[in-house]
Protein backbone atom coordinates (compact mmCIF):
# COMPACT_ATOMS: atom_id res chain seq x y z
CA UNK A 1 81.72 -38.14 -55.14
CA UNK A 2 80.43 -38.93 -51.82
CA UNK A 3 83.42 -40.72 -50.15
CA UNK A 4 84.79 -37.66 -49.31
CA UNK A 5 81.80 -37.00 -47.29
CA UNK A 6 81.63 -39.97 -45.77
CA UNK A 7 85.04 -40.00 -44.45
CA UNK A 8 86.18 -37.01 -43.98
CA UNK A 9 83.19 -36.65 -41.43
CA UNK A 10 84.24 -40.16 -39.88
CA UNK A 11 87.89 -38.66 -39.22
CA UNK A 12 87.09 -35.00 -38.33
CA UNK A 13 86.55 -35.19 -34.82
CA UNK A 14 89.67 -37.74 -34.63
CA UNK A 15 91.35 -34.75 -36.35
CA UNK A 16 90.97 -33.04 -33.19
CA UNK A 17 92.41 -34.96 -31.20
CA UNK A 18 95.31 -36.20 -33.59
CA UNK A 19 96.78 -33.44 -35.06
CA UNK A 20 99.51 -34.18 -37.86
CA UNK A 21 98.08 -37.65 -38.68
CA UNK A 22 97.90 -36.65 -42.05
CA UNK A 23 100.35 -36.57 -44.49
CA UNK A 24 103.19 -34.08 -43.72
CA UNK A 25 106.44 -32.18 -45.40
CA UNK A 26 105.22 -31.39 -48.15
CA UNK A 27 106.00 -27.54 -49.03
CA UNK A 28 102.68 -25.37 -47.62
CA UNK A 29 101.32 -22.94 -50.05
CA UNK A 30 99.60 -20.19 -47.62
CA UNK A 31 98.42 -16.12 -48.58
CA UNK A 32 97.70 -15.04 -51.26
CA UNK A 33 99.12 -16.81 -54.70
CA UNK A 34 99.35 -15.76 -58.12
CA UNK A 35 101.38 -18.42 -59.79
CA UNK A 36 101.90 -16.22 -62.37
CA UNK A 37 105.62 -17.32 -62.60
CA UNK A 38 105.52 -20.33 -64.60
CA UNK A 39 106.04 -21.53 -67.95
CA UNK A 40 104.53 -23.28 -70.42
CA UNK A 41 104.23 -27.10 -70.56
CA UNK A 42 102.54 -29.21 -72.53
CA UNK A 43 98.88 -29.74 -73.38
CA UNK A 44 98.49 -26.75 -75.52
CA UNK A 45 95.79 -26.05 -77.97
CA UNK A 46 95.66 -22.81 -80.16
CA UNK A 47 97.72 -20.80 -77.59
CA UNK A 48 95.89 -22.22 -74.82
CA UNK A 49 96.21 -25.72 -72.48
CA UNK A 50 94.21 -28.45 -72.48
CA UNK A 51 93.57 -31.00 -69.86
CA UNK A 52 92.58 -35.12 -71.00
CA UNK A 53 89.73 -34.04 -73.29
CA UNK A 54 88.84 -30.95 -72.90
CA UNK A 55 90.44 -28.09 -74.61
CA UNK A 56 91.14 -24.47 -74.50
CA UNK A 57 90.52 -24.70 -70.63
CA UNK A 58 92.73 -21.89 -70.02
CA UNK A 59 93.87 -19.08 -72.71
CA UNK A 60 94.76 -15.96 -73.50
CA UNK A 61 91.93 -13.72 -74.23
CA UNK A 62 90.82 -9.86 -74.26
CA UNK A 63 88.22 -9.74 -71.08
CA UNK A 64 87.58 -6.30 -69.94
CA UNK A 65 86.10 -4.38 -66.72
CA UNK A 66 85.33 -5.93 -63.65
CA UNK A 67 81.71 -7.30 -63.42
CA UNK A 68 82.19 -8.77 -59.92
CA UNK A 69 83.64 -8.54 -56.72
CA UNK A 70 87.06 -10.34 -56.92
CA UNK A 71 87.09 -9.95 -60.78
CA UNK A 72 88.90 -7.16 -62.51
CA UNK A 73 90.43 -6.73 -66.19
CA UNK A 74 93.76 -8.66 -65.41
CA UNK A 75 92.40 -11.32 -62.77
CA UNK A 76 90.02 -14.22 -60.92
CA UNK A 77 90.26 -14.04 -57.46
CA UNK A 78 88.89 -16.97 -55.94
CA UNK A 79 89.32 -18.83 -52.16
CA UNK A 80 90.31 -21.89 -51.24
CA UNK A 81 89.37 -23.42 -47.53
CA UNK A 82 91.67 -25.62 -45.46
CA UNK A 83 92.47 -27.03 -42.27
CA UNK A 84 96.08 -27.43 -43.36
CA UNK A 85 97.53 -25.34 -40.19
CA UNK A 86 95.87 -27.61 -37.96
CA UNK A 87 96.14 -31.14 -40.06
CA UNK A 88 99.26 -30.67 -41.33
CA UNK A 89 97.78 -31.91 -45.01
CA UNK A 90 97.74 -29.03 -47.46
CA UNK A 91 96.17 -30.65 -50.37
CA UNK A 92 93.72 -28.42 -51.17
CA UNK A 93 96.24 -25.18 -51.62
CA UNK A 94 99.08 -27.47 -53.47
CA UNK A 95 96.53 -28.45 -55.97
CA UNK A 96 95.32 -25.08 -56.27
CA UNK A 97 98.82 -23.86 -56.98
CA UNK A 98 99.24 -26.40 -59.20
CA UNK A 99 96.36 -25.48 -61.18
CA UNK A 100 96.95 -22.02 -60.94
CA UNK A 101 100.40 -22.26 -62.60
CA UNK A 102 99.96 -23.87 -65.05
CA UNK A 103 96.34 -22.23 -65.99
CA UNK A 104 98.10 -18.89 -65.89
CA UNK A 105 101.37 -20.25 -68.03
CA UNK A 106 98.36 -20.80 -70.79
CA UNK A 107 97.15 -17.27 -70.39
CA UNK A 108 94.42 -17.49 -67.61
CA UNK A 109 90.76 -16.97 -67.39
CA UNK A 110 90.42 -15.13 -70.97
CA UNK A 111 93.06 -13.27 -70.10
CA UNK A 112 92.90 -13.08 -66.71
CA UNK A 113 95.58 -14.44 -63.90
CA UNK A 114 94.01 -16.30 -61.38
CA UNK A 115 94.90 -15.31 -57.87
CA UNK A 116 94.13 -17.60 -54.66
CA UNK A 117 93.84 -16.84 -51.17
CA UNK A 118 94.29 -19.58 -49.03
CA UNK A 119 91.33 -19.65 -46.21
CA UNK A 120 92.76 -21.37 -43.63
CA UNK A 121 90.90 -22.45 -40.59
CA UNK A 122 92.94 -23.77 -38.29
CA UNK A 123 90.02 -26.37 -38.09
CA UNK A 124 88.23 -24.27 -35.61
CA UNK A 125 87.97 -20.46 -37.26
CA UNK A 126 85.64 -21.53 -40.68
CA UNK A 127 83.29 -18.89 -40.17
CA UNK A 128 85.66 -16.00 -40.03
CA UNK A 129 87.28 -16.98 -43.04
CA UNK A 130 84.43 -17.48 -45.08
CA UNK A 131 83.18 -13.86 -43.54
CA UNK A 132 86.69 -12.62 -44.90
CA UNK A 133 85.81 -14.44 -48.71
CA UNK A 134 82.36 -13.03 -48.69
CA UNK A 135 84.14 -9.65 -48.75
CA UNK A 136 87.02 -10.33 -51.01
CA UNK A 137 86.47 -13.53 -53.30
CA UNK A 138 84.37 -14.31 -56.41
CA UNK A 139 84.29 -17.71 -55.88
CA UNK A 140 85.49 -20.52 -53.54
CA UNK A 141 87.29 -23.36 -55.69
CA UNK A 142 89.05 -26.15 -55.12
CA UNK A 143 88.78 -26.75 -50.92
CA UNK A 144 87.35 -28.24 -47.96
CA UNK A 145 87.22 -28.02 -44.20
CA UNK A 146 86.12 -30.42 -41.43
CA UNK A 147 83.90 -28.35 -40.15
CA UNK A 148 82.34 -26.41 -43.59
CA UNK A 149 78.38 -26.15 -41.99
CA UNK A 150 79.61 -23.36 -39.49
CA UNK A 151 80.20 -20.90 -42.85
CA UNK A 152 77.48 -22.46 -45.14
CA UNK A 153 74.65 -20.17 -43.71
CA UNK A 154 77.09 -16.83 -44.18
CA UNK A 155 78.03 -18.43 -48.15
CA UNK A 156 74.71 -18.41 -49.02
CA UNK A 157 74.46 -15.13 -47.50
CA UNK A 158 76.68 -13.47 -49.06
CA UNK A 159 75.59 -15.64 -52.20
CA UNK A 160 79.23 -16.84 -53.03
CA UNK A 161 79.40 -19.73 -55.24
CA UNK A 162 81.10 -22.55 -54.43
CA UNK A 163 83.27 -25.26 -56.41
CA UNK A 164 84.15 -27.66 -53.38
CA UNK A 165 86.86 -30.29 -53.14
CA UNK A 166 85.20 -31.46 -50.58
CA UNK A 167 81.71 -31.47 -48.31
CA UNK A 168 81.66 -32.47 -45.25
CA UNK A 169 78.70 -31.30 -43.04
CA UNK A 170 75.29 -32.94 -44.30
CA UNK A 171 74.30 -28.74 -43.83
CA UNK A 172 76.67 -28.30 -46.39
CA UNK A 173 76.44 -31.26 -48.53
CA UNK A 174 74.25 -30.63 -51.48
CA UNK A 175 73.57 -27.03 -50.73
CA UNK A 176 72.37 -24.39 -52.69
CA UNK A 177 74.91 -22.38 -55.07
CA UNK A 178 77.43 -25.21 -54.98
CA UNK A 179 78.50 -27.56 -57.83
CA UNK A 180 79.65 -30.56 -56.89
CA UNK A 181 79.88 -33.35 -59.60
CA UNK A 182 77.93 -36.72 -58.46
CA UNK A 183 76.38 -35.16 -55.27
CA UNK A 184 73.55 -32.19 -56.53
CA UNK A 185 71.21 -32.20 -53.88
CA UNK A 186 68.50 -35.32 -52.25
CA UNK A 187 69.18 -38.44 -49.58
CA UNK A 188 70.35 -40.52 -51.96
CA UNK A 189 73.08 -42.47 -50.48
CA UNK A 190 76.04 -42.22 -52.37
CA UNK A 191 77.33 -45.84 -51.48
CA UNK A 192 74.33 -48.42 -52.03
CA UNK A 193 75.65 -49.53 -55.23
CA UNK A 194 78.76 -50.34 -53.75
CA UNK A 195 77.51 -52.13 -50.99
CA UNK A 196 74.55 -53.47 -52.82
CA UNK A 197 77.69 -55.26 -54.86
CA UNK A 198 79.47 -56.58 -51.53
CA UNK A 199 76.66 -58.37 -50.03
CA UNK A 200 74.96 -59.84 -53.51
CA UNK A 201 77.32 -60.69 -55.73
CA UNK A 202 80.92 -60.72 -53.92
CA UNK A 203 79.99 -61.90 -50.51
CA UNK A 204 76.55 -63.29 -50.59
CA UNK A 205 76.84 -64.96 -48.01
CA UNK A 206 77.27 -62.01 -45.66
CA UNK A 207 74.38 -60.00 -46.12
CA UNK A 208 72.49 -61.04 -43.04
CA UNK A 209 76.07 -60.63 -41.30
CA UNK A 210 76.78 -57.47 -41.48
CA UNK A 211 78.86 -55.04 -38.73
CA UNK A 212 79.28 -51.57 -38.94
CA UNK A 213 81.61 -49.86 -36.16
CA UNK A 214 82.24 -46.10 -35.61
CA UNK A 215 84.30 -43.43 -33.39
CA UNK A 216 81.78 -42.53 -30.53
CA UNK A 217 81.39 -39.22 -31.20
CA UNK A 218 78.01 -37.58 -32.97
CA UNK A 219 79.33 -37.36 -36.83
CA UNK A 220 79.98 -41.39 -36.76
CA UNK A 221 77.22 -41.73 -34.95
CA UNK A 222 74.90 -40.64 -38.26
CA UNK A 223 77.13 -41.71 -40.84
CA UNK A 224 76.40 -45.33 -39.33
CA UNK A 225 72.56 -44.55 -39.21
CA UNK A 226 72.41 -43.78 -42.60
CA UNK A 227 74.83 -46.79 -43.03
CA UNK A 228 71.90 -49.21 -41.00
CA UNK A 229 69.02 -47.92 -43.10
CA UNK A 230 70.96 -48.42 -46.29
CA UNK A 231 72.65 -51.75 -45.73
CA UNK A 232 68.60 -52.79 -44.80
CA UNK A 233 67.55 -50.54 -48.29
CA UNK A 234 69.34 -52.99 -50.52
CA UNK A 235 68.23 -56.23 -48.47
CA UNK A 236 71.06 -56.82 -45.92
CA UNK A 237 70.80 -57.04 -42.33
CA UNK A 238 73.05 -55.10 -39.46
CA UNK A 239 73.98 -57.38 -36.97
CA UNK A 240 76.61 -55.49 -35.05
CA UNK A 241 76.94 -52.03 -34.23
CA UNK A 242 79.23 -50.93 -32.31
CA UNK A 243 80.97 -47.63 -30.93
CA UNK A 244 84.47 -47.09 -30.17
CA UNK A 245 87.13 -44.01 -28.09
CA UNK A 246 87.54 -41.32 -30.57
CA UNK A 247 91.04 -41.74 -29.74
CA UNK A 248 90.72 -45.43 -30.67
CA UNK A 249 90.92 -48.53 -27.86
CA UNK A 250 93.31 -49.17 -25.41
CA UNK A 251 93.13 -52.98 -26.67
CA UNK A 252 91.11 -54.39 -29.55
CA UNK A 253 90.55 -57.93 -28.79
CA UNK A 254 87.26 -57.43 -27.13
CA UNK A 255 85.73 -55.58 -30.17
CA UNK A 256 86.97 -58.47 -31.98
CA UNK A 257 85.95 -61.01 -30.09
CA UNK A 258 82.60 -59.24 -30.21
CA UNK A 259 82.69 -59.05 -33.46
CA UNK A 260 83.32 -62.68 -33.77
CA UNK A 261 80.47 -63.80 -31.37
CA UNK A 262 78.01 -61.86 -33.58
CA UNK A 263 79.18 -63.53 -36.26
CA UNK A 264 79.75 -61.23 -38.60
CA UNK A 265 80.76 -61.55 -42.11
CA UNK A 266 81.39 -58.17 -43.72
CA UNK A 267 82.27 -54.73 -41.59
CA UNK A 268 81.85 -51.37 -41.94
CA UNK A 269 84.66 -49.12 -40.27
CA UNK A 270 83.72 -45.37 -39.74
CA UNK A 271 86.79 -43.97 -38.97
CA UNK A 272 91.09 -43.81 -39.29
CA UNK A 273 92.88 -45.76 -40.99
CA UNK A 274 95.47 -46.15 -38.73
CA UNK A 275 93.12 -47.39 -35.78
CA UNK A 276 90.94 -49.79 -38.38
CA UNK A 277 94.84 -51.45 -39.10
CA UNK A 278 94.86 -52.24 -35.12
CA UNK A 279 91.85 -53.49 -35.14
CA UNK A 280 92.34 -56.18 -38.06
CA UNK A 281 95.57 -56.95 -36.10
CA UNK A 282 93.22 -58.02 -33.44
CA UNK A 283 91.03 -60.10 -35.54
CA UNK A 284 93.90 -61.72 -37.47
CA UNK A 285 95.42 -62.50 -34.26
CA UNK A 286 92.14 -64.55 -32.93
CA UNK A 287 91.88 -66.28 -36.04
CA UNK A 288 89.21 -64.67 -37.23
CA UNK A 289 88.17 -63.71 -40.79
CA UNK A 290 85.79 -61.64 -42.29
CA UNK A 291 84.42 -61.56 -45.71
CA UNK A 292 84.64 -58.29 -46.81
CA UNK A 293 86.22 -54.85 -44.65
CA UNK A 294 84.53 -51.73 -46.30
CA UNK A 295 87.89 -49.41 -45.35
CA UNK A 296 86.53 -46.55 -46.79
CA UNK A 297 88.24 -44.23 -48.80
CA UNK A 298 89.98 -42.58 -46.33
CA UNK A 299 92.75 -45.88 -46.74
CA UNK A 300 93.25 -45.67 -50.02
CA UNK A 301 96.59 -44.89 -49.43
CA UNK A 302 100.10 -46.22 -49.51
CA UNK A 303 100.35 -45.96 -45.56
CA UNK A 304 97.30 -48.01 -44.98
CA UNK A 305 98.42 -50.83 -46.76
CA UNK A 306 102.05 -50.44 -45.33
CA UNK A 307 100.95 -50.20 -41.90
CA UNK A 308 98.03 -53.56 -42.40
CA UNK A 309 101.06 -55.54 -43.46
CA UNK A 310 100.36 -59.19 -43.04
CA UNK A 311 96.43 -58.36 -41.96
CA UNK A 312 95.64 -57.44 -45.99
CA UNK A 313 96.04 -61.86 -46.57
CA UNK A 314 94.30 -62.57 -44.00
CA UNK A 315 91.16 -59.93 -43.85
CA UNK A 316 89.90 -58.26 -47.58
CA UNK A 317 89.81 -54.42 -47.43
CA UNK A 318 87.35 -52.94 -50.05
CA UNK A 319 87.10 -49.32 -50.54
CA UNK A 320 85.08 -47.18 -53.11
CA UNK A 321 86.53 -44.11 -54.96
CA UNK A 322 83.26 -43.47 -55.69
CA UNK A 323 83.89 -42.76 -59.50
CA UNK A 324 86.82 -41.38 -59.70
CA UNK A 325 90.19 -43.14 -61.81
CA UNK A 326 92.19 -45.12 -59.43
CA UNK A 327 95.98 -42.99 -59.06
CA UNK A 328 97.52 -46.13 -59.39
CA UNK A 329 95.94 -46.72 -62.97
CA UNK A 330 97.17 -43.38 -63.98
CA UNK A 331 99.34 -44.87 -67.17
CA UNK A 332 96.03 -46.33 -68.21
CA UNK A 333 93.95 -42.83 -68.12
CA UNK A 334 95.44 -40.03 -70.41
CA UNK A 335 93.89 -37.10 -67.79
CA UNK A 336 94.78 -38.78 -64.40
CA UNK A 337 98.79 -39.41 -66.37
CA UNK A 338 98.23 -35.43 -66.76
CA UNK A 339 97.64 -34.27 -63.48
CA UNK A 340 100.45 -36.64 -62.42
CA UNK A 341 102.78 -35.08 -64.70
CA UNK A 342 101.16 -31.43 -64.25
CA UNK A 343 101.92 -32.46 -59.98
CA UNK A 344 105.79 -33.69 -60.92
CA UNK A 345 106.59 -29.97 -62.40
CA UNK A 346 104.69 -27.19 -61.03
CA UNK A 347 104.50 -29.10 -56.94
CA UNK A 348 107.25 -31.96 -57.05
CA UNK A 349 107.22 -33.94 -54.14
CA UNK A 350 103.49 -33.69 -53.70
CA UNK A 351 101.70 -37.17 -54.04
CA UNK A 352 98.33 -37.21 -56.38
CA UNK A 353 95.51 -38.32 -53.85
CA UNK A 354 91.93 -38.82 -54.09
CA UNK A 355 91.42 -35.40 -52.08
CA UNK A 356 93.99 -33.86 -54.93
CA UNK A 357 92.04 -35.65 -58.04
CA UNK A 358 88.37 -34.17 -56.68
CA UNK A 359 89.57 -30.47 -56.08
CA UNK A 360 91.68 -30.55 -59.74
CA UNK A 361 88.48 -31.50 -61.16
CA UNK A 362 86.77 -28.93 -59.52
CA UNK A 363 89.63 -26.08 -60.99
CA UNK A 364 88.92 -27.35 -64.04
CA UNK A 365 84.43 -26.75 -64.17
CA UNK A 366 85.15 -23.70 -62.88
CA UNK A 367 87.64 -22.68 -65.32
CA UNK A 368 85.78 -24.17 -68.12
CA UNK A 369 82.24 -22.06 -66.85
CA UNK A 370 84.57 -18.82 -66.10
CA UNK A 371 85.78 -19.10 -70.02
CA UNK A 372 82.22 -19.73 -71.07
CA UNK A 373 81.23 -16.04 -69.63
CA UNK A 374 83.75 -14.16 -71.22
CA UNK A 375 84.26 -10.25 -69.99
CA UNK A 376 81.08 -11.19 -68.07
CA UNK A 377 82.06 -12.55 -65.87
CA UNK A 378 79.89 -12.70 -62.77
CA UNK A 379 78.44 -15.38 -59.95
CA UNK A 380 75.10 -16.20 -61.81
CA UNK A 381 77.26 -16.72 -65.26
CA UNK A 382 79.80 -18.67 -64.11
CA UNK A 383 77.34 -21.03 -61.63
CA UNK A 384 74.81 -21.27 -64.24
CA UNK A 385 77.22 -22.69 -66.91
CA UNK A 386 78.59 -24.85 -64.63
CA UNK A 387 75.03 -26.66 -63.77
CA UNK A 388 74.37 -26.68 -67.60
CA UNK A 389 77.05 -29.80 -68.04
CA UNK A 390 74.99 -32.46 -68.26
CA UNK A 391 77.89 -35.16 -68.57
CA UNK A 392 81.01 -33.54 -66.56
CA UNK A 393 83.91 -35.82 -66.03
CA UNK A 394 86.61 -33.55 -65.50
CA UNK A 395 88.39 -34.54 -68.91
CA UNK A 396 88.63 -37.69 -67.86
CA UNK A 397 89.41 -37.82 -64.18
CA UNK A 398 85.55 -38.86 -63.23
CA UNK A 399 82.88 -40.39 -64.10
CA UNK A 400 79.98 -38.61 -66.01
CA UNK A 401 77.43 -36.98 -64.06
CA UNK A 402 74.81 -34.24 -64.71
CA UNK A 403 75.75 -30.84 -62.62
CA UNK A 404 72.04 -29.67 -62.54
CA UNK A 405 70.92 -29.01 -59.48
CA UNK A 406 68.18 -32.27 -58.59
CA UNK A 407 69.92 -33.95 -61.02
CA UNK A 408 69.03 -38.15 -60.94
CA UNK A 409 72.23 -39.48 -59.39
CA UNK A 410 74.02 -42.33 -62.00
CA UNK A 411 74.82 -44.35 -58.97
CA UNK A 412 78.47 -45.17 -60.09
CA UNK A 413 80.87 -46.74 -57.83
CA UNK A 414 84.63 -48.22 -58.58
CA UNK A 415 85.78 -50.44 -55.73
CA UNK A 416 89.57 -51.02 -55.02
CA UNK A 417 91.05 -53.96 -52.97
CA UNK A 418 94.10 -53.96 -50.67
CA UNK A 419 96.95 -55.86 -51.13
CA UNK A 420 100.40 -56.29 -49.06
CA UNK A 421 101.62 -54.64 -52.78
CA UNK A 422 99.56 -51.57 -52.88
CA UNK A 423 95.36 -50.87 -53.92
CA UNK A 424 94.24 -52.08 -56.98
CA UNK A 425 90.94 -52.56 -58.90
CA UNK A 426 88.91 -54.81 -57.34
CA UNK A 427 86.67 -57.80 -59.76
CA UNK A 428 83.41 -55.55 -59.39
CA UNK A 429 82.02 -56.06 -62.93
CA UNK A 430 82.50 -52.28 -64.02
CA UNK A 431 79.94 -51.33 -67.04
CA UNK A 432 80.75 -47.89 -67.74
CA UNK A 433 84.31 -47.72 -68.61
CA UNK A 434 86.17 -48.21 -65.15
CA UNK A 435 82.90 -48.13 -62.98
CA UNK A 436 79.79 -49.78 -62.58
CA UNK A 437 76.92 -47.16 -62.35
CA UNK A 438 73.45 -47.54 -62.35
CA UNK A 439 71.90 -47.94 -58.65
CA UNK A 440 70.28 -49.30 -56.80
CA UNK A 441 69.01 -46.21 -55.10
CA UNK A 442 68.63 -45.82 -51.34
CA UNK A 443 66.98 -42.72 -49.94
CA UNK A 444 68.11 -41.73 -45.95
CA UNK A 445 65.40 -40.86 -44.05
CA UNK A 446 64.24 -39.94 -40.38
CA UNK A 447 66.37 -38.35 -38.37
CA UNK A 448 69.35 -40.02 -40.24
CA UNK A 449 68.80 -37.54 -43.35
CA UNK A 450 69.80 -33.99 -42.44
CA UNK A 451 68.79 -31.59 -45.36
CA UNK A 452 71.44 -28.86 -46.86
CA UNK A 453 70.84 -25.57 -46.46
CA UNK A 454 68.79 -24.10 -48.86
CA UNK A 455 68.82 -20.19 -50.09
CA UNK A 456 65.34 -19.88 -48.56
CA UNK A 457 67.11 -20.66 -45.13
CA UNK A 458 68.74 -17.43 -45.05
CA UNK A 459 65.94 -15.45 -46.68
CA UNK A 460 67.63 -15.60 -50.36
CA UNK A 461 66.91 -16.79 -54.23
CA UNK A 462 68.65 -16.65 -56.95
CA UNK A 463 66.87 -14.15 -58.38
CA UNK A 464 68.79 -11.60 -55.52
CA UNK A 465 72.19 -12.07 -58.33
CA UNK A 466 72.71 -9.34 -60.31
């Protein structure tokens, strides 16, 4: 699911300098949580819960001893990273309290409760708290930070697995002992197919017009070099590329008049949402229209398409969810109705967003690999059953992908459109249920590809898991 890396990235450093931006009031779940306090809802099976179509994903269960640090005979303890302090958007520890409660209301791990701590960074501190999870936790689930390659090195380290919600760094994305579905290791980029269907079949016309434009700091500055070499990968040309404040301009008519003189037909933003809105102002208000704006999937949100207004008829956002089912579908998906209805009782008041959807997915492999080890449960058991699905889709909420590490990537993409009314599902031609998978398949390279960090970086196999 690489839209989370790409724009989480594209926003970090903005993150800095914008704090609260995010989505804010909803109740923050901080320390150390148990959410051994609720009942039981539905999705049952055979005194256990379900989740879409997988079953017995939490139950009761006789596990014994205590086979691993942060495991004993009565629970999981497991961390979750954040930036929530600093952001003001605590996703990642709603989700896992939502997850948590309700796992535990079915019994737990085979018995045991899981119990979370929440790691949270306050954006800058990511290696102290991952030093504090390499001596407490058995696993990190369900999280993310902005800046995850400072602790990546001191993970693998400590060889503590890791169930992301998110990656972030290129150190970090596709590193060792880390199961991430759609994104197990290589250069492939993750958006080719995507953009391979904007400039040949939606837009052809703009494939020798195309403008990418990114926050001027060094993050952006990569993401639109891998963009360049990718755009050129499936046969398009750059045309315009362009750098703007971190804090966003002052006034965006010259970047769109710019972007006008080059005469470009479909753009790439790297960046906020809230500062790409400004900037289509600008365009709309020169009379200018594009083809195609890839948004990216930071937008797909109600705010964005609030705040565009009047731009969204005159300019056409695209962004790709990168294989996951569109929230706004959710009556039409059994699994993404369930998380909505699983947010509604054990976190009302918390919206179900993409970042939400990615780490509940991510609960539920490493639930379902914890179950599969029974009272043995260790790092090596639960990591290798977790790279042993070889067509994960999170009961639904994704679509399938092999977990093994080098795994060929399926290339799926789902593009949504904005509209003054809200996203929807743009006419991509999906041929795999709700996406269209299959490539093409662009490999980074140069000094646009930086490689994850591997176990041999830090003097470490697997083998060294007892």
């Amino acid at each position: 699911m690489r839209f989370l890396l790409r724009t989480c990235v594209a926003v970090s450093v903005a993150a800095l300098l914008c704090a609260g931006c995010s989505r804010a009031g909803s109740p923050s779940a901080t320390g150390t949580t148990s959410g051994g306090t609720a009942t039981a809802s539905s999705g049952s099976q055979a005194g256990g819960a379900a989740f879409g179509s997988l079953s017995g994903v939490c139950h009761p269960g006789s596990a014994s001893g205590a086979p691993d640090q942060g495991v004993t005979a009565s629970q999981v303890r497991v961390g979750v990273f954040t930036d929530a302090s600093f952001t003001k958007d605590d996703t990642y520890p709603v989700t896992a309290k939502v997850f948590a409660d309700w796992c535990n209301a079915h019994g737990g791990i085979d018995g045991r409760k899981i119990v979370f701590d929440t790691l949270d960074t306050g954006l800058f501190n990511v290696q102290p708290k991952m030093t504090q999870a390499c001596g407490e936790d058995f696993a990190l689930v369900g999280g993310g930070a902005a800046f995850d390659g400072a602790g990546v090195s001191d993970r693998l380290s400590c060889l503590l697995p890791a169930f992301p919600g998110e990656v972030v760094s290129p150190q970090n994305a596709g590193s060792a002992f880390q199961v991430y579905p759609g994104w197990n290791g290589g250069a492939y980029f993750g958006d080719s197919g995507y953009y391979n269907w904007l400039i040949k079949q939606a837009y052809p016309d703009s494939a020798e017009h195309v403008g990418i434009i990114s926050g001027d700091v060094a993050a952006t500055q990569q993401i639109a070099a891998e963009d360049v070499q990718a755009i050129a990968g499936i046969g398009g040309t750059v045309t315009y590329n362009n750098l703007y404040p971190p804090l966003g301009a002052a006034d965006w008519t010259p970047y769109a008049e710019a972007i006008k003189t080059k005469g470009v037909k479909g753009l790439i933003f790297n960046g906020q949402w809230q500062l790409l809105a400004k900037l289509e102002l600008a365009l709309t208000n020169i009379g200018y229209k594009l083809d195609w704006i890839d948004a990216n999937a930071d937008a797909y949100t109600p705010q964005f398409t609030q705040l565009a207004g009047s731009s969204l008829t005159a300019q056409a956002n695209y962004a790709d969810i990168s294989g996951l089912y569109p929230v706004e579908k959710a009556a039409s998906n059994p699994a993404t109705q369930q998380l909505v209805s699983l947010f509604s009782r054990y976190a009302p008041g918390n919206p179900v967003t993409l970042p939400a959807v990615q780490s509940f997915a991510e609960w539920l492999l490493f639930a379902a690999s914890a179950q599969a080890c029974g009272s043995n449960l260790t790092r090596k058991c639960v990591y290798d059953a977790a790279i042993s699905q070889t067509s994960w889709t999170g009961g639904g909420l994704l679509a399938a992908s092999s977990l093994a590490p080098g795994a060929a990537p399926t290339g799926c993409f789902n593009a949504e459109k904005a509209t003054p009314s809200g996203w929807e599902p743009a006419s991509f031609d999906p041929n795999n249920g709700a996406y269209r998978c299959g490539g093409p398949f662009v490999k980074i390279t140069g000094s646009a590809y930086i490689p994850p960090t591997s176990l041999a970086s830090v003097g470490k196999t697997l083998a060294d898991l007892k």
